[in-house]
N, C-alpha and C. Protein backbone atom coordinates (compact mmCIF):
# COMPACT_ATOMS: atom_id res chain seq x y z
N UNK A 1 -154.02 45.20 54.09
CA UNK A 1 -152.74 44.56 53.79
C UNK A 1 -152.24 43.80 55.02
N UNK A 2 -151.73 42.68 54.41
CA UNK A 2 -151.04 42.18 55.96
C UNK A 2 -149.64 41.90 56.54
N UNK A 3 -149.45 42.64 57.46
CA UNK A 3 -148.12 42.54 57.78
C UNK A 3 -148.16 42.11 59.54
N UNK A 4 -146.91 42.40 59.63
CA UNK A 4 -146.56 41.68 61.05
C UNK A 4 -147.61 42.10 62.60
N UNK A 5 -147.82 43.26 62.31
CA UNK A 5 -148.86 43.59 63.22
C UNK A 5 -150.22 44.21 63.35
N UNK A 6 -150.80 43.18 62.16
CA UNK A 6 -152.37 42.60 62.40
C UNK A 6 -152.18 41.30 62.00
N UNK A 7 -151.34 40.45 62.32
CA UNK A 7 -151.57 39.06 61.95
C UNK A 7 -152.22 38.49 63.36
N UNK A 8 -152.63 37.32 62.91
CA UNK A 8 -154.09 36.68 63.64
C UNK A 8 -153.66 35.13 63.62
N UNK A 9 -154.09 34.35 64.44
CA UNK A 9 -154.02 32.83 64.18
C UNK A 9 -155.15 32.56 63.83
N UNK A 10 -155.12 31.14 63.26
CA UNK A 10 -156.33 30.53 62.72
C UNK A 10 -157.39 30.59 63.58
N UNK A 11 -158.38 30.38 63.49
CA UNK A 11 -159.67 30.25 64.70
C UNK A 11 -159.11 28.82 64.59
N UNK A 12 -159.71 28.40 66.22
CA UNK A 12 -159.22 27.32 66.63
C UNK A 12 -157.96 26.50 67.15
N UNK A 13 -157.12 27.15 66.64
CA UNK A 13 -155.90 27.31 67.09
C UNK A 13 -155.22 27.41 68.21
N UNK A 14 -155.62 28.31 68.64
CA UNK A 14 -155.00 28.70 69.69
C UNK A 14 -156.37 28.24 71.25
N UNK A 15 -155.61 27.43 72.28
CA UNK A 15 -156.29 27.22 72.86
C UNK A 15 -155.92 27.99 74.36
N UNK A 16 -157.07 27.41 75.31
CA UNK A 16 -156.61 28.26 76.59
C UNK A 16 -156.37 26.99 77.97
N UNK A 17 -154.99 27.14 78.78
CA UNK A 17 -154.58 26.25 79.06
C UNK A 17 -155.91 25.83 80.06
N UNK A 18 -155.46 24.12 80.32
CA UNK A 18 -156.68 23.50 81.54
C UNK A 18 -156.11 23.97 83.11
N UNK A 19 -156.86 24.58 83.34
CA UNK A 19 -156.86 25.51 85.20
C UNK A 19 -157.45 24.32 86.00
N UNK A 20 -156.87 23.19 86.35
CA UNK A 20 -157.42 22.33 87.16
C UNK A 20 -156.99 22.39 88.68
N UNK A 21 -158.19 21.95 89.64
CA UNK A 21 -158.49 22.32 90.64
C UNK A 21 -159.00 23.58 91.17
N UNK A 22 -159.76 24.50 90.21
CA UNK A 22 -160.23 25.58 90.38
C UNK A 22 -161.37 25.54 90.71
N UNK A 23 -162.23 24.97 91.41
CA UNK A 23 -163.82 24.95 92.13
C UNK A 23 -164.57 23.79 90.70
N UNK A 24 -165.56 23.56 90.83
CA UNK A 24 -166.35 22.42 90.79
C UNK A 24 -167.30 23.36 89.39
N UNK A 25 -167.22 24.15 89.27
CA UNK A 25 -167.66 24.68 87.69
C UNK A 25 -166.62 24.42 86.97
N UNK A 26 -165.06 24.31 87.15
CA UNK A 26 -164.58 24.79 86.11
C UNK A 26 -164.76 23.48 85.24
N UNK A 27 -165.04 22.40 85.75
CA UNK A 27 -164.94 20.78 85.42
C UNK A 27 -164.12 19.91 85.63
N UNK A 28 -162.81 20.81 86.22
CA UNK A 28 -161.77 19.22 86.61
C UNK A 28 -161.53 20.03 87.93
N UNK A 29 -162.37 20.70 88.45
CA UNK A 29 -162.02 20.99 90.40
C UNK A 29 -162.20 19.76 91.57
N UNK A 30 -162.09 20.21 92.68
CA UNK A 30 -162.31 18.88 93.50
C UNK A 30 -160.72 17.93 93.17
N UNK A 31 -160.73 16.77 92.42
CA UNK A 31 -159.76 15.76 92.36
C UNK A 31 -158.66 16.37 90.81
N UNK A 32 -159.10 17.20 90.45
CA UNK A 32 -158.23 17.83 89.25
C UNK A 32 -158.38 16.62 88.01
N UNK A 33 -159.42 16.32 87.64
CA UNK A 33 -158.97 15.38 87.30
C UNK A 33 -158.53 13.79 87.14
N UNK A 34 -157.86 13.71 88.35
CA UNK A 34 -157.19 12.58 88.61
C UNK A 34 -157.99 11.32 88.93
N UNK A 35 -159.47 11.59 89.28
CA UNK A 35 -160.11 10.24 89.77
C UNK A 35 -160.25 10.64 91.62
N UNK A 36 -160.65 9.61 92.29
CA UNK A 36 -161.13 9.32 93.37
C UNK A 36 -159.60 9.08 93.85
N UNK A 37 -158.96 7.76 94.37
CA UNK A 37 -157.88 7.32 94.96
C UNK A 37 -157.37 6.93 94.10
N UNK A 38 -156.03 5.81 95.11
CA UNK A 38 -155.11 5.08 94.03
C UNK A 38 -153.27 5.96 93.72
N UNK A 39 -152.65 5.05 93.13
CA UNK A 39 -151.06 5.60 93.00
C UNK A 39 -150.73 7.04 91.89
N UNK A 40 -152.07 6.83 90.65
CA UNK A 40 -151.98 7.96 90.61
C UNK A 40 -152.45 9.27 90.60
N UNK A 41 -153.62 9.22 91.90
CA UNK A 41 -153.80 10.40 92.28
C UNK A 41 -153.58 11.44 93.07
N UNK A 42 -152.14 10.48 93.66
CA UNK A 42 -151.12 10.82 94.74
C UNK A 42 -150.87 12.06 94.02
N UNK A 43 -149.83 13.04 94.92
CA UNK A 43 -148.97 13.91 94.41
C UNK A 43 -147.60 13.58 93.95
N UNK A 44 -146.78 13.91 93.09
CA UNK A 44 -145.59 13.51 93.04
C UNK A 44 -145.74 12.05 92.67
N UNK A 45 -147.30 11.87 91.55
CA UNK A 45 -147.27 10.27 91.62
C UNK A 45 -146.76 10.30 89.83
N UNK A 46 -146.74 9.20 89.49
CA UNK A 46 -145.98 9.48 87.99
C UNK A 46 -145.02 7.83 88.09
N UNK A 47 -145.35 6.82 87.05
CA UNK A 47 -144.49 5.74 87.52
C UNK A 47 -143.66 5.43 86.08
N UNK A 48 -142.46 4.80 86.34
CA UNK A 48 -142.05 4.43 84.60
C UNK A 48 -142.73 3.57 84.01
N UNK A 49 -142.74 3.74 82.27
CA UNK A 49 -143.41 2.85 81.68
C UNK A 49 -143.01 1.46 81.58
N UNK A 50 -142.21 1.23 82.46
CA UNK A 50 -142.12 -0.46 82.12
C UNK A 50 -142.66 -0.91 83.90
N UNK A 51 -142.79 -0.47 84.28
CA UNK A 51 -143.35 -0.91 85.76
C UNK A 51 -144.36 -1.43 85.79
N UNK A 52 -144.89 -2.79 86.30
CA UNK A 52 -145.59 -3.56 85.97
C UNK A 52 -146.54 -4.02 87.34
N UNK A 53 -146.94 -2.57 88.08
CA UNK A 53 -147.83 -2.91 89.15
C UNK A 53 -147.27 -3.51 90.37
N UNK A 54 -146.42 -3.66 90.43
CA UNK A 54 -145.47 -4.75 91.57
C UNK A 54 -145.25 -6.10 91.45
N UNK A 55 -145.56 -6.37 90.37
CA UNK A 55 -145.36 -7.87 89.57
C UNK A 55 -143.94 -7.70 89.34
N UNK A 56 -143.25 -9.24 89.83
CA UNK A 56 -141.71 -9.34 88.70
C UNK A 56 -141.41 -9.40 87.55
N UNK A 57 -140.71 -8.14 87.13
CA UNK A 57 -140.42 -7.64 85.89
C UNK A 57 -140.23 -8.76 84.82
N UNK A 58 -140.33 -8.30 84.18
CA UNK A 58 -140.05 -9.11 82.95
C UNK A 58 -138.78 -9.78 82.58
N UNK A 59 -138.20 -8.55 82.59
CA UNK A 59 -136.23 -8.52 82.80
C UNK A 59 -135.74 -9.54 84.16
N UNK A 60 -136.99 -9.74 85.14
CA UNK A 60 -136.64 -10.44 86.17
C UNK A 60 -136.79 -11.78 86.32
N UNK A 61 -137.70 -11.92 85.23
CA UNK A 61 -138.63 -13.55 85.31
C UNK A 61 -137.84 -14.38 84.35
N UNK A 62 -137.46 -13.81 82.92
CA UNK A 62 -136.50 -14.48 82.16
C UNK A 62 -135.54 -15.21 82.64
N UNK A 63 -135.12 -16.68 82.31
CA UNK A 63 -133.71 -17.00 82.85
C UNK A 63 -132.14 -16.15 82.48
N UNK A 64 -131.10 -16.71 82.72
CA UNK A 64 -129.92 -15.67 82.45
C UNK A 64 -129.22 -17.06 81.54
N UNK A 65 -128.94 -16.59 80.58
CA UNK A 65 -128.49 -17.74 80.10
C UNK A 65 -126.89 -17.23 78.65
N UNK A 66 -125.79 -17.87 79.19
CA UNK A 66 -125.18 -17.74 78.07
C UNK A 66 -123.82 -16.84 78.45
N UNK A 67 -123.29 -16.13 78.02
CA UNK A 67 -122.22 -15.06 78.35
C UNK A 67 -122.21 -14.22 76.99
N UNK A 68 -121.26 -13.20 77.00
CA UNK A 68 -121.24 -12.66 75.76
C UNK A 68 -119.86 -12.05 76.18
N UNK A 69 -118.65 -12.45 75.17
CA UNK A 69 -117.30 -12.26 75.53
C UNK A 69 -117.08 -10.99 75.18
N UNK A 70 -116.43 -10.12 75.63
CA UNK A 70 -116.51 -8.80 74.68
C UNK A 70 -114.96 -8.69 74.38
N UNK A 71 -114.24 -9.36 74.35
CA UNK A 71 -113.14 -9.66 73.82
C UNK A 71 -113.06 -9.79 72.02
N UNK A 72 -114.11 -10.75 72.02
CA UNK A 72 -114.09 -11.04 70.75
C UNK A 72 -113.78 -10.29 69.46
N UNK A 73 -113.03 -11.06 68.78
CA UNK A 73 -112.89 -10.52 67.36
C UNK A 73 -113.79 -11.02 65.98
N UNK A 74 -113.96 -10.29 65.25
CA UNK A 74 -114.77 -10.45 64.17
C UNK A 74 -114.14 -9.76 63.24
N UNK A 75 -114.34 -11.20 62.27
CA UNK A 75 -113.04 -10.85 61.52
C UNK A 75 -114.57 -10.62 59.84
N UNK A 76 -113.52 -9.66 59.07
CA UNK A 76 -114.79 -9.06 57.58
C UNK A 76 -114.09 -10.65 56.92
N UNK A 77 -115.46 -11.62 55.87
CA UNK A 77 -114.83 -13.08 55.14
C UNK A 77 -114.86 -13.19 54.03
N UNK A 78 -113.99 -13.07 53.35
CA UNK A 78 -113.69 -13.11 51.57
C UNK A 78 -113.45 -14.54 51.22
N UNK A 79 -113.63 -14.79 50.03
CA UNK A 79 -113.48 -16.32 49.91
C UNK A 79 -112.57 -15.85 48.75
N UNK A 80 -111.33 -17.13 48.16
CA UNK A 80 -110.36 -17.02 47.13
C UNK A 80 -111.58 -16.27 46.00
N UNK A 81 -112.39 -16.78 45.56
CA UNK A 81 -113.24 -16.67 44.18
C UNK A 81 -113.59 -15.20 43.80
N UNK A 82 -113.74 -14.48 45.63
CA UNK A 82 -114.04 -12.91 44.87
C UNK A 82 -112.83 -12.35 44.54
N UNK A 83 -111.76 -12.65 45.26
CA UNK A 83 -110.15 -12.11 44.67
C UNK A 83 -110.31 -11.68 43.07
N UNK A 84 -111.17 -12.58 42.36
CA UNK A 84 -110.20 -12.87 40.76
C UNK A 84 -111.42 -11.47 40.52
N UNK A 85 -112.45 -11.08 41.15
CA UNK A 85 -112.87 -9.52 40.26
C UNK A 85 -112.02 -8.69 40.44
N UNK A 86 -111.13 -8.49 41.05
CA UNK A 86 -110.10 -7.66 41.36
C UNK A 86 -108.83 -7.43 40.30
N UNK A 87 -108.81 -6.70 39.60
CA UNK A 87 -107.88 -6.53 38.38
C UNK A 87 -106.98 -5.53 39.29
N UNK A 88 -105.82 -5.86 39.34
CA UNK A 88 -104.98 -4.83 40.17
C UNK A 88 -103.51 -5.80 40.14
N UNK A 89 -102.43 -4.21 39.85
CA UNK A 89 -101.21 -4.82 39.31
C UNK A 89 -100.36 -4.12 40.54
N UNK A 90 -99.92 -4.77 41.54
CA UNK A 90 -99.44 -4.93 42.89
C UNK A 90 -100.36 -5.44 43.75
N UNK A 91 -99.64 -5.28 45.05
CA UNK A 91 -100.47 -6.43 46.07
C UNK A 91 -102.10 -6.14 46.64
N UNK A 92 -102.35 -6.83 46.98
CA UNK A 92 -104.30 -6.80 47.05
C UNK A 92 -103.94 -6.34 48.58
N UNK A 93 -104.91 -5.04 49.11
CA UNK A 93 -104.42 -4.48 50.80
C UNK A 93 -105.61 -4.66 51.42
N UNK A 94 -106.04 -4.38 52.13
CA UNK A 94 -107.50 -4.07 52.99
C UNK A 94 -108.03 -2.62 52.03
N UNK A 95 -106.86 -1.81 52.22
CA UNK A 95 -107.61 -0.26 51.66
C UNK A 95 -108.36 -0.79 50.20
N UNK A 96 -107.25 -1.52 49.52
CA UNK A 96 -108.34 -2.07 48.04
C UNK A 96 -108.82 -2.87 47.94
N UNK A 97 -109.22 -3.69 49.00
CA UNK A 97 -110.58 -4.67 49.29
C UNK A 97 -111.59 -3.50 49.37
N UNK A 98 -111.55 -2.71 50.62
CA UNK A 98 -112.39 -1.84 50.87
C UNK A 98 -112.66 -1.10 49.82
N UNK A 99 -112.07 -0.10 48.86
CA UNK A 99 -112.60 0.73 47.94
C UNK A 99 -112.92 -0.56 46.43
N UNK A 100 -113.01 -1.59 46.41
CA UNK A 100 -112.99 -2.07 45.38
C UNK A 100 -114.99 -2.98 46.16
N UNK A 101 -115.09 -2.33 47.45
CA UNK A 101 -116.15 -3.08 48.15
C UNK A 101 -116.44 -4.44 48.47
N UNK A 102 -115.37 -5.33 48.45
CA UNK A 102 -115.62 -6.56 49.45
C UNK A 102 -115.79 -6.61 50.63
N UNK A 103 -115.38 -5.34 51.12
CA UNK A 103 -115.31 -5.72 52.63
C UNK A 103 -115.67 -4.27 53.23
N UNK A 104 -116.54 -3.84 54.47
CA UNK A 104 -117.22 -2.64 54.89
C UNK A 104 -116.64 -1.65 55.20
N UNK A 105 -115.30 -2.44 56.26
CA UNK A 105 -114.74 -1.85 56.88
C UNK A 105 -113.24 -2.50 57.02
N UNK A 106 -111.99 -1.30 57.19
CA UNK A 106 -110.54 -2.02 56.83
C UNK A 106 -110.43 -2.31 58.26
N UNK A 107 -110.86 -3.72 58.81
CA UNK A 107 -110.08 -4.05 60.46
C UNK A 107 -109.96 -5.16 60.30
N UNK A 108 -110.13 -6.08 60.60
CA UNK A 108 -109.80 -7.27 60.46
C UNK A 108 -110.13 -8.44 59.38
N UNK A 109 -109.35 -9.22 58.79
CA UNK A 109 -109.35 -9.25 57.46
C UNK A 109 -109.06 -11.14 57.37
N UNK A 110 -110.26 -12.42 57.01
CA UNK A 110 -109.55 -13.40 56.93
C UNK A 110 -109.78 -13.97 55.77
N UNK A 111 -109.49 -14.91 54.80
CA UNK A 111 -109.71 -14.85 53.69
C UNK A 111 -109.70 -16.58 53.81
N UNK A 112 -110.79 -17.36 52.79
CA UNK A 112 -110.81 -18.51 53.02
C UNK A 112 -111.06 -19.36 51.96
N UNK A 113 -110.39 -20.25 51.58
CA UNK A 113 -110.44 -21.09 50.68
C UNK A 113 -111.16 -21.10 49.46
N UNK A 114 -112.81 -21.22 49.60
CA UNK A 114 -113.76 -21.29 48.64
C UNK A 114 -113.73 -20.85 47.64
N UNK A 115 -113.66 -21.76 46.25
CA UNK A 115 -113.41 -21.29 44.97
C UNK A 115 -111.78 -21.38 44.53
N UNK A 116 -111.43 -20.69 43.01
CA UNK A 116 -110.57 -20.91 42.71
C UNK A 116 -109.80 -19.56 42.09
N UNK A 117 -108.13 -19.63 42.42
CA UNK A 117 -107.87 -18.34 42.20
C UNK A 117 -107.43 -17.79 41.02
N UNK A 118 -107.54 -17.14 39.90
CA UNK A 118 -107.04 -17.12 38.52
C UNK A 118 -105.74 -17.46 38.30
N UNK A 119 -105.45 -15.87 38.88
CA UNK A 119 -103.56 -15.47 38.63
C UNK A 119 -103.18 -15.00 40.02
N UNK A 120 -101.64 -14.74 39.55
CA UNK A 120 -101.02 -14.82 40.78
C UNK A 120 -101.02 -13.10 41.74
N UNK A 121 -101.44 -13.70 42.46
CA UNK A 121 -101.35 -11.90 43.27
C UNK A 121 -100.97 -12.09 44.77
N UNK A 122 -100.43 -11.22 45.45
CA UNK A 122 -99.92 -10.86 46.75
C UNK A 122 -101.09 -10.37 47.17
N UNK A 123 -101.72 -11.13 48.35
CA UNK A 123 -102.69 -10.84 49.34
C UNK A 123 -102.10 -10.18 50.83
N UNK A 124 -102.64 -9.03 51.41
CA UNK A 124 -102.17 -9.23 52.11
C UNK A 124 -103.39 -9.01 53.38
N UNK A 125 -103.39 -9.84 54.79
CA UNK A 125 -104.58 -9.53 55.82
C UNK A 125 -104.03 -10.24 56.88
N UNK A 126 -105.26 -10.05 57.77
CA UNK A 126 -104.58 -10.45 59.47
C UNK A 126 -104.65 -12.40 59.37
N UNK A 127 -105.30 -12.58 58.49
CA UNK A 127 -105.67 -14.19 58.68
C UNK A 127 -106.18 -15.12 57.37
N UNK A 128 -105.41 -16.13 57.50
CA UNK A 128 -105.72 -17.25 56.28
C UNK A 128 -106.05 -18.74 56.77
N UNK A 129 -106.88 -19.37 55.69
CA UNK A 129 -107.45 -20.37 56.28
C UNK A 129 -105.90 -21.21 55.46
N UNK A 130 -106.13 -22.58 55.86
CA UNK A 130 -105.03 -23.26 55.57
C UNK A 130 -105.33 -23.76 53.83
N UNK A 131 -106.87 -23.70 53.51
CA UNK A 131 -107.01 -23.98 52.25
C UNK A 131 -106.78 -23.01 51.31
N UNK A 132 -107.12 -21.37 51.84
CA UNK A 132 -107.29 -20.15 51.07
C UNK A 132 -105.14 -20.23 50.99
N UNK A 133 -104.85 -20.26 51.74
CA UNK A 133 -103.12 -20.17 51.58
C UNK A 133 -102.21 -21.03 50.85
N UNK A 134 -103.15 -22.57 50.50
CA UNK A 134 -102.55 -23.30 49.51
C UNK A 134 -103.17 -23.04 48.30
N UNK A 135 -104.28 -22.35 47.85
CA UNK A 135 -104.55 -21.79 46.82
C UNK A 135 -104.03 -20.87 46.07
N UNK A 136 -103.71 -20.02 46.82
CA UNK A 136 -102.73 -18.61 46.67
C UNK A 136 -101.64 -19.09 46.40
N UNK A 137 -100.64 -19.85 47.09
CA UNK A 137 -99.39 -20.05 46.54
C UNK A 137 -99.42 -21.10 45.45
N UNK A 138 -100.64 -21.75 45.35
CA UNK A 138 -100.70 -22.85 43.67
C UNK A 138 -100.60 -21.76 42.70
N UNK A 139 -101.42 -20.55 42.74
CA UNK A 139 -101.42 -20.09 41.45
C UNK A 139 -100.20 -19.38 41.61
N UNK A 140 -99.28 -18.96 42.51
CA UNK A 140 -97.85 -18.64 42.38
C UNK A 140 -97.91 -17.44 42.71
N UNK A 141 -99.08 -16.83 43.67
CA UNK A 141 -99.47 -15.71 44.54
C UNK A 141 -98.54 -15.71 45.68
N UNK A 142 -98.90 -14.92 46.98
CA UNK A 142 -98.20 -14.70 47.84
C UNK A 142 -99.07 -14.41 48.88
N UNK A 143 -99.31 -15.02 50.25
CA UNK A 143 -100.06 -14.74 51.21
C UNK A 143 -99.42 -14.29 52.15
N UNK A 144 -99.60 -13.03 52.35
CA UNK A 144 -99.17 -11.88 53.53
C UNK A 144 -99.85 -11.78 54.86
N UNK A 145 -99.23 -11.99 55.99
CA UNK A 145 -99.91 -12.00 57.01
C UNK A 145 -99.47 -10.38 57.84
N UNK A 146 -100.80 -10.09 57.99
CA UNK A 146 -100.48 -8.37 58.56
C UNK A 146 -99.78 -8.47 59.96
């Protein structure tokens, strides 16, 4: 029967660690291994993997080109036309953009012209284009600026 103490590992399994530098029978005595000379048969030798022999890096040879503002805002972009899937009797918010899925995430919010708007509804977000805001108030909507 088998229980916890006669259990066995598979044959093969289990191996026995490499004893290097142990005399010249064991098979890796003498250099352990490592080869004749060179950086890594030093001790304490070990280099990162992007190190490239003493050549200029890669990261070094590229030009630098451009900036990247981290100021910036990025705004989520709805156009008038997806408004009209939106059946909803009070004003249109970010929270019911978001749960109705136009938009990923409720932060910044601009809404822009393209297309045409049914009926009249109260929008409200951080930003309107000048076409999306004369659309909205043609159909006798209301554009809310957060």
């Amino acid at each position: 029967m088998l229980s916890l103490s006669n259990l066995k590992a598979a044959p093969g399994v289990k191996k026995n660690r490499k004893r290097v530098g142990r005399g010249i029978g064991s098979g890796t005595g003498k250099t352990s291994g490592k080869g004749q000379k060179g950086q890594k048969s030093r001790s304490g030798a070990g280099i990162h993997p992007w190190f490239e022999g003493g050549q200029m890096s890669l990261q070094r040879r590229l030009p630098k080109r451009g900036f990247t503002n981290i100021f910036k805002k990025e705004y989520e972009i709805i156009n008038v036309s997806q408004l009209n899937s939106i059946s909803q009797d009070g004003p249109i918010t970010p929270e019911v953009l978001k749960e109705k899925g136009l938009v990923k995430k409720i932060g910044l919010i601009k809404i822009l012209g393209n297309g045409d708007l049914g009926s009249a509804v109260t929008i409200h977000a951080q930003k309107f284009s000048r076409s999306a805001e004369d659309k909205i108030n043609k159909a006798g909507g209301k554009a809310v600026v957060i």
